[in-house]
Protein backbone atom coordinates (compact mmCIF):
# COMPACT_ATOMS: atom_id res chain seq x y z
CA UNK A 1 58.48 116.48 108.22
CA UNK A 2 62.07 117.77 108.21
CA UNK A 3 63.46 121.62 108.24
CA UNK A 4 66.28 121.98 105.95
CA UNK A 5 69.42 124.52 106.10
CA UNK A 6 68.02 127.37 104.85
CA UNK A 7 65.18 127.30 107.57
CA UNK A 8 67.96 127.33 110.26
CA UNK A 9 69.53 130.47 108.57
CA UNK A 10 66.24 131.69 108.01
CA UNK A 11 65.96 131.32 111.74
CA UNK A 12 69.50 133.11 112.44
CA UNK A 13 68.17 135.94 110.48
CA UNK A 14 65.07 135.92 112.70
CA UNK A 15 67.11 136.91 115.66
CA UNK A 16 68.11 140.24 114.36
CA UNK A 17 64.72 141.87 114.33
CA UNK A 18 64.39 140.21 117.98
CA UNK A 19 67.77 142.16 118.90
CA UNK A 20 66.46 145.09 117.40
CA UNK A 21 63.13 145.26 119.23
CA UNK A 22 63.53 143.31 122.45
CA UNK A 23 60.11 142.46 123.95
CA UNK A 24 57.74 139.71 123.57
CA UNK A 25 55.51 140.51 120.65
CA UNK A 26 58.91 141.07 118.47
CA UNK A 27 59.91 137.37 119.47
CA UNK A 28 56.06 136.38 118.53
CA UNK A 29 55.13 137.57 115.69
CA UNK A 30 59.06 136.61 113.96
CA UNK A 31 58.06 133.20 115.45
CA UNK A 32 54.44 133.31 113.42
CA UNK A 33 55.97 134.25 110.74
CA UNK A 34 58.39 131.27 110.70
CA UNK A 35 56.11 128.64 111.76
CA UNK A 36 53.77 130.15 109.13
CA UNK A 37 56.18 129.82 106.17
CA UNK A 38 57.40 126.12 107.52
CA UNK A 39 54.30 124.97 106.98
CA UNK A 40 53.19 126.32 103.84
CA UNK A 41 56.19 125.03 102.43
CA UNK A 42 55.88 121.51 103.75
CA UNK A 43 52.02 121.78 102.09
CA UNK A 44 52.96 122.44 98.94
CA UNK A 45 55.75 119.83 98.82
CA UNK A 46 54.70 116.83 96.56
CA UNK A 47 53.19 114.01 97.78
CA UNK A 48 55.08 111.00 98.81
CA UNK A 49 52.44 108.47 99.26
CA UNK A 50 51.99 108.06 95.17
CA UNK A 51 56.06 106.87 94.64
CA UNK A 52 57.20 104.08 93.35
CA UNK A 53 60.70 102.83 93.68
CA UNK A 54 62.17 99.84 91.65
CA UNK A 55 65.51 98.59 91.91
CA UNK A 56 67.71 96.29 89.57
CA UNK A 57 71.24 96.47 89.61
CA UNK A 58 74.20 93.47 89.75
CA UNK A 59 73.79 90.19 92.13
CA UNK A 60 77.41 90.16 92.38
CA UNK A 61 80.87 92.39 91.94
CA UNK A 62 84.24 91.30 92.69
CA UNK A 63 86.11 92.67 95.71
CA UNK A 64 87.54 96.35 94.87
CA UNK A 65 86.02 96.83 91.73
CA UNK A 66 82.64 99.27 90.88
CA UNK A 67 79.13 98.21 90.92
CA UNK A 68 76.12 100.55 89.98
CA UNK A 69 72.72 99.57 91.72
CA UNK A 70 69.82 101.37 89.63
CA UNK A 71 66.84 102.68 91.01
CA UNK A 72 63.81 103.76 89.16
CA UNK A 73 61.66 106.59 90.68
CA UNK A 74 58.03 106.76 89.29
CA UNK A 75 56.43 109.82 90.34
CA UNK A 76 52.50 108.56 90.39
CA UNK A 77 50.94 111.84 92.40
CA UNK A 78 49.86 114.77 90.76
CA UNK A 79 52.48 117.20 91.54
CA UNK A 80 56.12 117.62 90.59
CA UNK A 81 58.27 116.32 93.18
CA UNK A 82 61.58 117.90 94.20
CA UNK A 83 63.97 116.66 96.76
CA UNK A 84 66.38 114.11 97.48
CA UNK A 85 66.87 110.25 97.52
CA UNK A 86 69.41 108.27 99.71
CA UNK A 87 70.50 104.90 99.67
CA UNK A 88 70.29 102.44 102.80
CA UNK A 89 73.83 100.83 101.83
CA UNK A 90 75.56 99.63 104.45
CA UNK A 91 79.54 101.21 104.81
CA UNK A 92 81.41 98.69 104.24
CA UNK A 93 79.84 98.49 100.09
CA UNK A 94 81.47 101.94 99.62
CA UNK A 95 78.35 103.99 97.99
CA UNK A 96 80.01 106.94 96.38
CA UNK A 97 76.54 108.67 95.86
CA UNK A 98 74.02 106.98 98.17
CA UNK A 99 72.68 110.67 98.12
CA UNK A 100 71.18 112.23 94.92
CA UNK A 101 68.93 115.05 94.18
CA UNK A 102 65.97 114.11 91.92
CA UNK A 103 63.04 116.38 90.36
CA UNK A 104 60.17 113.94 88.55
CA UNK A 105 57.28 115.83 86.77
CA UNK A 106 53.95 114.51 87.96
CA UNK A 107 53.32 111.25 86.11
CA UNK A 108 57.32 110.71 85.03
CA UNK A 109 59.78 108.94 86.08
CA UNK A 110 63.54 108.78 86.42
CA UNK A 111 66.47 106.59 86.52
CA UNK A 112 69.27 106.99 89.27
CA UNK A 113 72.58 105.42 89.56
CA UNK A 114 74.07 104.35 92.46
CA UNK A 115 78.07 103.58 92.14
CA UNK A 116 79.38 100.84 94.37
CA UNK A 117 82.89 100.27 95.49
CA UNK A 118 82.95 97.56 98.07
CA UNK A 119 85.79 97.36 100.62
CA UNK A 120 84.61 93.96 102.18
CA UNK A 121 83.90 90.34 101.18
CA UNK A 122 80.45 88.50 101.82
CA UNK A 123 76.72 89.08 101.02
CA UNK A 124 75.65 93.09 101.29
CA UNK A 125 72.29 94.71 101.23
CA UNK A 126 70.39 97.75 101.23
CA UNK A 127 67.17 97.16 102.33
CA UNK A 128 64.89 100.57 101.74
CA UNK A 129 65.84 104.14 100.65
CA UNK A 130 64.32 107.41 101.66
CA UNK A 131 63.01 110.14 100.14
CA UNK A 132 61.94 113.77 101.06
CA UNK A 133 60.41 116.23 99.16
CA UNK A 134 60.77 119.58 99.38
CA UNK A 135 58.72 122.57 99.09
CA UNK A 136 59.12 125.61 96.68
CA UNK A 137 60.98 127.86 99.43
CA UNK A 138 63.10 124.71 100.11
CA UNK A 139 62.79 125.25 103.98
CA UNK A 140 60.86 121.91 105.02
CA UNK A 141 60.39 118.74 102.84
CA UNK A 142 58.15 115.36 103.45
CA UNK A 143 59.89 112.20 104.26
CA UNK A 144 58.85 108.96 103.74
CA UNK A 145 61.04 105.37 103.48
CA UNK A 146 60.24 103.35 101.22
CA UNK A 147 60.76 99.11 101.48
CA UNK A 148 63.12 98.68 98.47
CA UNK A 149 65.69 95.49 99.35
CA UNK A 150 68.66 95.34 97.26
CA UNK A 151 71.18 92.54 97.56
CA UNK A 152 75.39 92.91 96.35
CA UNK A 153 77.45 89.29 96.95
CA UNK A 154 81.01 90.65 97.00
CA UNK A 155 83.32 87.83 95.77
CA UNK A 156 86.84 87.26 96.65
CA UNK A 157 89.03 88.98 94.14
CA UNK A 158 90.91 86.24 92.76
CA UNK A 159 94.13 87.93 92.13
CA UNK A 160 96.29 84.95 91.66
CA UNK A 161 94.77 84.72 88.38
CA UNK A 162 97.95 86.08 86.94
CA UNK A 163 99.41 82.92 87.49
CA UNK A 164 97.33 80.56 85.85
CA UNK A 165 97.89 81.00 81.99
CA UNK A 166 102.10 79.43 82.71
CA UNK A 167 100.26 76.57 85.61
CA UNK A 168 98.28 75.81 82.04
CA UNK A 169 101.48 75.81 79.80
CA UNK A 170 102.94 73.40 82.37
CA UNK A 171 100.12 71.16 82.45
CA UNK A 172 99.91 71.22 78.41
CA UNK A 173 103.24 70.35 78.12
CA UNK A 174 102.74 67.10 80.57
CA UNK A 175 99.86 66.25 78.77
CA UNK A 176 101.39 66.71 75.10
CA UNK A 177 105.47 66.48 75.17
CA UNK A 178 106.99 62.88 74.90
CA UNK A 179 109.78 63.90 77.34
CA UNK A 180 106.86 63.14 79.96
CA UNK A 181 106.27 60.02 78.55
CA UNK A 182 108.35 58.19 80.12
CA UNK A 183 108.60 55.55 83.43
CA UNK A 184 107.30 57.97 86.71
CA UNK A 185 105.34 60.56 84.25
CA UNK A 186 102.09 58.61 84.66
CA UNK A 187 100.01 55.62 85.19
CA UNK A 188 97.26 56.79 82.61
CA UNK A 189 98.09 54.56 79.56
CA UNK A 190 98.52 56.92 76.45
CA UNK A 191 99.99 54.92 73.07
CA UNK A 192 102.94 52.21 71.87
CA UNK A 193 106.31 52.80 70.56
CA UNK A 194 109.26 51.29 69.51
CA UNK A 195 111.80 50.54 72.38
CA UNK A 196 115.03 53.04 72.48
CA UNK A 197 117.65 52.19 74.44
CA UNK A 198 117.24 53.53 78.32
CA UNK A 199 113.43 52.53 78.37
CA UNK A 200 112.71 50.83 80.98
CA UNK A 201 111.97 46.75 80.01
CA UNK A 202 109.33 47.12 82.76
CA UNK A 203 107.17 49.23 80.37
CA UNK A 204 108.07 46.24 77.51
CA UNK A 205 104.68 44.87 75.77
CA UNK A 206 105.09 41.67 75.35
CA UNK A 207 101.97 41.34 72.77
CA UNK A 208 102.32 43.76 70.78
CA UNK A 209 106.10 42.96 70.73
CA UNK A 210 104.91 39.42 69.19
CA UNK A 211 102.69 41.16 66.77
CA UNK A 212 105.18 43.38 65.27
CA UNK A 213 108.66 41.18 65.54
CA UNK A 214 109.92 44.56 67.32
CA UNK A 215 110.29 45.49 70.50
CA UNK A 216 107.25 47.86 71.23
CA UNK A 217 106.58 49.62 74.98
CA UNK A 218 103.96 51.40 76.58
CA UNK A 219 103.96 55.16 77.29
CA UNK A 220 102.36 56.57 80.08
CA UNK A 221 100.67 60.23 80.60
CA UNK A 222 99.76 62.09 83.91
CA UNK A 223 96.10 61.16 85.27
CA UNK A 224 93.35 62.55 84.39
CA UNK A 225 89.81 62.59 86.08
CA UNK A 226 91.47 62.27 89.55
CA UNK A 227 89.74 63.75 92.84
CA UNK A 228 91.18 66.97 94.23
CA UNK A 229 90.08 67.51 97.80
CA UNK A 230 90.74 70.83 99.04
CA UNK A 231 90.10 71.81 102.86
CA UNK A 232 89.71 75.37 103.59
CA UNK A 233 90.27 75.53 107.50
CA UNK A 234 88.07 78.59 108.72
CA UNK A 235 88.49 78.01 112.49
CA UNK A 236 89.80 80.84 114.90
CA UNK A 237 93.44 80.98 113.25
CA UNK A 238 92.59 82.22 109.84
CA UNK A 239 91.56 85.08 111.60
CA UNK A 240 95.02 86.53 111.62
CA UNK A 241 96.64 89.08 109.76
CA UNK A 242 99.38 88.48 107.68
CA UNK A 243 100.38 91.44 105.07
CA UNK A 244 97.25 92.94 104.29
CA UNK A 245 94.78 90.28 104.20
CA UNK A 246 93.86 87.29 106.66
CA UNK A 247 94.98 83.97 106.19
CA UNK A 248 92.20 82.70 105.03
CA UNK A 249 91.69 84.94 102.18
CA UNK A 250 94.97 83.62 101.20
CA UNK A 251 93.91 80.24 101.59
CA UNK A 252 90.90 81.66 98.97
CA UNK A 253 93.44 83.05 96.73
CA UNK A 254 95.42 79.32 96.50
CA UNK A 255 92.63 77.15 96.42
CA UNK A 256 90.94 79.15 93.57
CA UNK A 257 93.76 79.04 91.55
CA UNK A 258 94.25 75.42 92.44
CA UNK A 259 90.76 74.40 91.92
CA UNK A 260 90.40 75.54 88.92
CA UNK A 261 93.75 74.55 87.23
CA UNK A 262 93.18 71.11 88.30
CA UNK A 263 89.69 71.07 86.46
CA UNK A 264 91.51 72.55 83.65
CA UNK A 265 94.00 69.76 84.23
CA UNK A 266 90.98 67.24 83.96
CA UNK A 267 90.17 66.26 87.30
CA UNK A 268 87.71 66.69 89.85
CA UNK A 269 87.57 69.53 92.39
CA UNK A 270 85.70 69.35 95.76
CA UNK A 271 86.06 72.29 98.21
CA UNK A 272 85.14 71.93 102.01
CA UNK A 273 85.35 75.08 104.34
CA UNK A 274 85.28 73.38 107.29
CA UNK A 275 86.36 74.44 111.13
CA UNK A 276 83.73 72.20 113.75
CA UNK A 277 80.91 71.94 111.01
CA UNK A 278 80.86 72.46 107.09
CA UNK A 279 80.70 75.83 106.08
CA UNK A 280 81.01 75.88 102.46
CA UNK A 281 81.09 73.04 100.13
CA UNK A 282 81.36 73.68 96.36
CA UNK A 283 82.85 70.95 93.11
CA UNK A 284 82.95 70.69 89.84
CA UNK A 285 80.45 67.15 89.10
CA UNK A 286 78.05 69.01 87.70
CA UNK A 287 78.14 71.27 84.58
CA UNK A 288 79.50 74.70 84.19
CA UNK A 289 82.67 76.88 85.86
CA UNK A 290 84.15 75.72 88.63
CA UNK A 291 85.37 79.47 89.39
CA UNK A 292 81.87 80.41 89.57
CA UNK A 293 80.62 77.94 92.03
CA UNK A 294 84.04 78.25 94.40
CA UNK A 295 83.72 82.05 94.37
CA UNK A 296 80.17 81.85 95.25
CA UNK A 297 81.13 79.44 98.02
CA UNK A 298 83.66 81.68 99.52
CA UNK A 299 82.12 84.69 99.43
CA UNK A 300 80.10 84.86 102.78
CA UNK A 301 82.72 82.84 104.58
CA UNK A 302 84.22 84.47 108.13
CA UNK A 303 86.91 83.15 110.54
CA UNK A 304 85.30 81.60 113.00
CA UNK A 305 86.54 82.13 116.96
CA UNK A 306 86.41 78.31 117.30
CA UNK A 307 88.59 75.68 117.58
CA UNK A 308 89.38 73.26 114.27
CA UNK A 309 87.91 69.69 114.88
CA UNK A 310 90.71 67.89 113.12
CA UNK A 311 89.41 64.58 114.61
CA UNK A 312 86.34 64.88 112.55
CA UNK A 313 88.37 65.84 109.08
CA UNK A 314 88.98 62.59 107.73
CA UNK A 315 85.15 61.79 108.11
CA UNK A 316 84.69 64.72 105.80
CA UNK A 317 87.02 63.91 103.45
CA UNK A 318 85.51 60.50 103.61
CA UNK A 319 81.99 61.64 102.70
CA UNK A 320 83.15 63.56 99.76
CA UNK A 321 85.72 61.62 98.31
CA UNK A 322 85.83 57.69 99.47
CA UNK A 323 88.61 57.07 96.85
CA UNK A 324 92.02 57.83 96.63
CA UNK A 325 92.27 61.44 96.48
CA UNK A 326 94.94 64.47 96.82
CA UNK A 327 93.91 65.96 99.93
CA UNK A 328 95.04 69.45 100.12
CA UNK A 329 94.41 71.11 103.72
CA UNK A 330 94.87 74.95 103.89
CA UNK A 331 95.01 75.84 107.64
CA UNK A 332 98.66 77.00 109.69
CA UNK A 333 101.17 75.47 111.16
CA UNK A 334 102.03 77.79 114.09
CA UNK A 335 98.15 77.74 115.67
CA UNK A 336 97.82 75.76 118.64
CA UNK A 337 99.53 72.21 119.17
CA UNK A 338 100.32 70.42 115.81
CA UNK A 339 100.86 67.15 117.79
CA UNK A 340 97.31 66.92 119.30
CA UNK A 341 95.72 68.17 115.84
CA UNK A 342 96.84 68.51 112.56
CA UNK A 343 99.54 65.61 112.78
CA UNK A 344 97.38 62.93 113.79
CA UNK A 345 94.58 64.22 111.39
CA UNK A 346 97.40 64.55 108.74
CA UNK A 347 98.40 60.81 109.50
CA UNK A 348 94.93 59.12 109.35
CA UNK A 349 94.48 61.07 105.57
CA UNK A 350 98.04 59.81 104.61
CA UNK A 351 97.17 56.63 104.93
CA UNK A 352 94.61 56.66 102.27
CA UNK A 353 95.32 59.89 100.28
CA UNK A 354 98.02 61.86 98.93
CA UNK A 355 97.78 64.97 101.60
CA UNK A 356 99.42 68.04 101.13
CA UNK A 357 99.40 70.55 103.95
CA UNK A 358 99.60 74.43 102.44
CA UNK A 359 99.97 77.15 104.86
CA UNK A 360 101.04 80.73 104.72
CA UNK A 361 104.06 82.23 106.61
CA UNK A 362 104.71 85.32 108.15
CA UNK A 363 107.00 87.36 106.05
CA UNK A 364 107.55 89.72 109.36
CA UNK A 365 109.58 86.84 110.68
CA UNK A 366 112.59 87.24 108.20
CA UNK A 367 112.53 91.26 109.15
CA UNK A 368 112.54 90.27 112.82
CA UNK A 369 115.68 88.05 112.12
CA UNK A 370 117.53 90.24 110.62
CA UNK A 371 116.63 93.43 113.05
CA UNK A 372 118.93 93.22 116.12
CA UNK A 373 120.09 96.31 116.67
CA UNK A 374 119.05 97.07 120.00
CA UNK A 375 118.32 94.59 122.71
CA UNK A 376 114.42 94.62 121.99
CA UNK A 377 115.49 93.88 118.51
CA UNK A 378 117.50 90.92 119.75
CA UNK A 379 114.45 89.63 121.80
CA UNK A 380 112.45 89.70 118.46
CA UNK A 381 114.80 88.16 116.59
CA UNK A 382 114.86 85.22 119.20
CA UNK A 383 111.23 84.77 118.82
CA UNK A 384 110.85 84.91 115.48
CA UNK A 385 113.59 82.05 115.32
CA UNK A 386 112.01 79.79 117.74
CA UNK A 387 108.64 80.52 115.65
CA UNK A 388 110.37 78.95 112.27
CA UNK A 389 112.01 76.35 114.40
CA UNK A 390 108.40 75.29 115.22
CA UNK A 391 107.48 75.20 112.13
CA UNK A 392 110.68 73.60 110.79
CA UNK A 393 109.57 70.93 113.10
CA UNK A 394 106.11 70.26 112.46
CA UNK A 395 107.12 70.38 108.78
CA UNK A 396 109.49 67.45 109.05
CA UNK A 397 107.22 65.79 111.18
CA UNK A 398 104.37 66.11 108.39
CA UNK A 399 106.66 64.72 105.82
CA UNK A 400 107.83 61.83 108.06
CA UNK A 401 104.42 60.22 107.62
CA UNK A 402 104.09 60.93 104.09
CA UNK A 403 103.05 64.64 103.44
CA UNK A 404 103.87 67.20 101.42
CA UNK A 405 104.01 70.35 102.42
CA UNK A 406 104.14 74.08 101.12
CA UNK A 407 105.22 76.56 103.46
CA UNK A 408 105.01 79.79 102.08
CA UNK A 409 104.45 84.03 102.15
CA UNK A 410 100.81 85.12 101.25
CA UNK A 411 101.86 85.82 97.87
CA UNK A 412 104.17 83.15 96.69
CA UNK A 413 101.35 80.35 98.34
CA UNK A 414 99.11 80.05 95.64
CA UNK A 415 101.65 79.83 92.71
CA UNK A 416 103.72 77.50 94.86
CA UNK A 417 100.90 75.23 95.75
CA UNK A 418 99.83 75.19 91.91
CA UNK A 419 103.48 73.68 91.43
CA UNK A 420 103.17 71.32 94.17
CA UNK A 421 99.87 69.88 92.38
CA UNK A 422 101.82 69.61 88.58
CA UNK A 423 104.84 67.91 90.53
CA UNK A 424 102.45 65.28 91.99
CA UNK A 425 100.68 64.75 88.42
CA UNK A 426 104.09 64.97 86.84
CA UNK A 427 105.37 62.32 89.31
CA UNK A 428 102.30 59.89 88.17
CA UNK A 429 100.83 60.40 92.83
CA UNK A 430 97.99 61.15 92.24
């Protein structure tokens, strides 16, 4: 049983006839009285035990937008019941009425909403709610909580969509414009023409040149049905905080929009959230949307406080993709010591793969440069310089033995990688 508000001013009120009449049989018989009309009122309350609670509502929302869960309240007992409902939601899915009033006539039922606005990523539940009924005087109710699970998978938001529609008019316009086919565009044969002067004599074929008494040569168009690898490294440094998400919800945002405009682009997509074990594989072999199955991927992901294994990457890669592939890895390149990790992981893929490392720089280190106005400025300023000096480095380093790579702020990394990936196609790598 619980006591609402009004029994505790109820109570207040008591005191005055106490004050009024100091002795024991004042502060008795107000007491009676009390307990008296506390339990009447929890008596007459409806039953609980007769009330059924269904739930249906959406399996999944998108990050920052509204969800409504539904519950259905059948009222099975034979008197009307009165009261409230709440909803077991956790914080974090942003309920913005987890607490309703409800009044069911006996045999009825009713329908309650439940709006949703989550604030975090991953897999959120509510797993009963709990109901009290109140009497006619309102001053006690029943409670009773009632085993109703509910389920919300909260996917990443995917806001780099924006910049898919032009990544689409570029890859059209490789796949369609003859000013691609030429020497370099591709190694995908596409169709025969008549030689012009500045073709190259390499592309020259010789039997159909016979056939027709003219010089005819091949055209070439940008690959199609290639494998697109792309590591998501969850390991202790995509924990950090760049902007106003963590690096490795921008890695989400670029290898969503990467995934998916290289599927668009005809290829294959495997993604591999990996840090010391696989945490999230997803690809696009079978049929259906290859947004759908990455989103679901990433959804429950968290950093992890480990360690990346880089020496046990290329086994990975290996075991998804044992052809030539274009290995993209999204991980940092200011975490720990390049030299003992991601270079020689970086090398081994090279050899075998086009690899192309994407990570996502600190846009605080420009307004550190820049900020030396006092002598702690002046320290900053030489940190952050030593910082992109690193990173200079390792970037030179990673091109050296044959990577690409795309260094860039959280919201230039996704477009920028979705360039890198038409260059390579463009440029007839992949």
């Amino acid at each position: 049983m619980a006591i609402s508000g009004r029994f505790v001013v109820l109570v207040l009120l008591g005191l005055v006839p106490v004050l009024l009449f100091p002795g024991w049989s004042a502060v008795l018989a107000t007491g009676a009285m009390l307990l008296a009309l506390l339990a009447v009122d929890g008596l007459i309350a409806g039953s609980l035990r007769p009330v059924r609670v269904t739930r249906a509502g959406p399996e999944n929302a998108a990050l920052d937008s509204i969800a409504e869960a539904v519950l259905t309240l059948h009222n099975d007992g034979g008197r009307r019941l009165k009261g409230t409902l709440r909803d077991g939601w956790q914080p974090s899915a942003g309920a913005r009425d987890p607490v309703q009033d409800i009044d069911v006539p006996a045999g009825e039922g009713r329908r309650l909403t439940v709006r949703l606005h989550p604030v975090r990523r991953g897999d959120l539940t509510s797993p009963h709610v709990t109901l009290r009924s109140f009497g006619p005087l309102g001053l006690a109710a029943r409670q009773r909580t009632i085993a109703c699970p509910g389920s919300l998978r909260v996917l990443p938001p995917f806001h780099s969509r924006r910049h898919l529609p032009s990544k689409l008019r570029q890859l059209r316009e490789l796949d369609g414009k003859a000013a691609v086919q030429i020497r370099g565009a591709g190694t995908e044969f596409d169709s025969l023409r008549d030689y012009v002067r500045g073709d190259d004599v390499r592309s020259i074929d010789w039997r159909a040149t016979a056939r027709r008494s003219a010089v005819v040569v091949r055209t070439w168009r940008p690959e199609r049905d290639r494998r697109v690898v792309i590591i998501l490294d969850t390991s202790r440094t995509s924990a950090a905080r760049i902007g106003d998400e963590t690096r490795l919800d921008t890695g989400m945002e670029a290898a969503l929009l990467l995934g998916v405009l290289a599927e668009r682009g005809g290829d294959r997509v495997d993604f591999v959230a990996f840090d010391r074990r696989v945490r999230a594989r997803a690809g696009s072999a079978g049929q259906g949307n290859i947004l759908g199955r990455l989103v679901q991927a990433m959804a429950p992901l968290e950093a992890e406080l480990i360690e990346m294994d880089w020496t046990a990457l290329p086994a990975q890669v290996r075991a998804v993709s044992p052809h030539r592939s274009l290995v993209v890895l999204l991980t940092t390149l200011d975490g720990g010591a390049p030299e003992e990790g991601l270079l020689p992981a970086a090398e081994r893929l090279a050899s075998r793969h086009v690899v192309v490392v994407a990570a996502v720089r600190d846009p605080q280190l420009g307004t550190m440069l820049r900020e030396r106005d006092d002598a702690t400025g002046v320290y900053r300023a030489a940190a952050a310089e030593r910082a992109l000096l690193q990173r200079t480095a390792v970037t030179a380093e990673l091109r050296r033995i044959g990577a690409e790579v795309v260094d860039a702020e959280p919201h230039q990394l996704p477009p920028r990688l979705a360039d890198m990936y038409i260059k390579l196609k463009a440029a007839g790598r992949l």
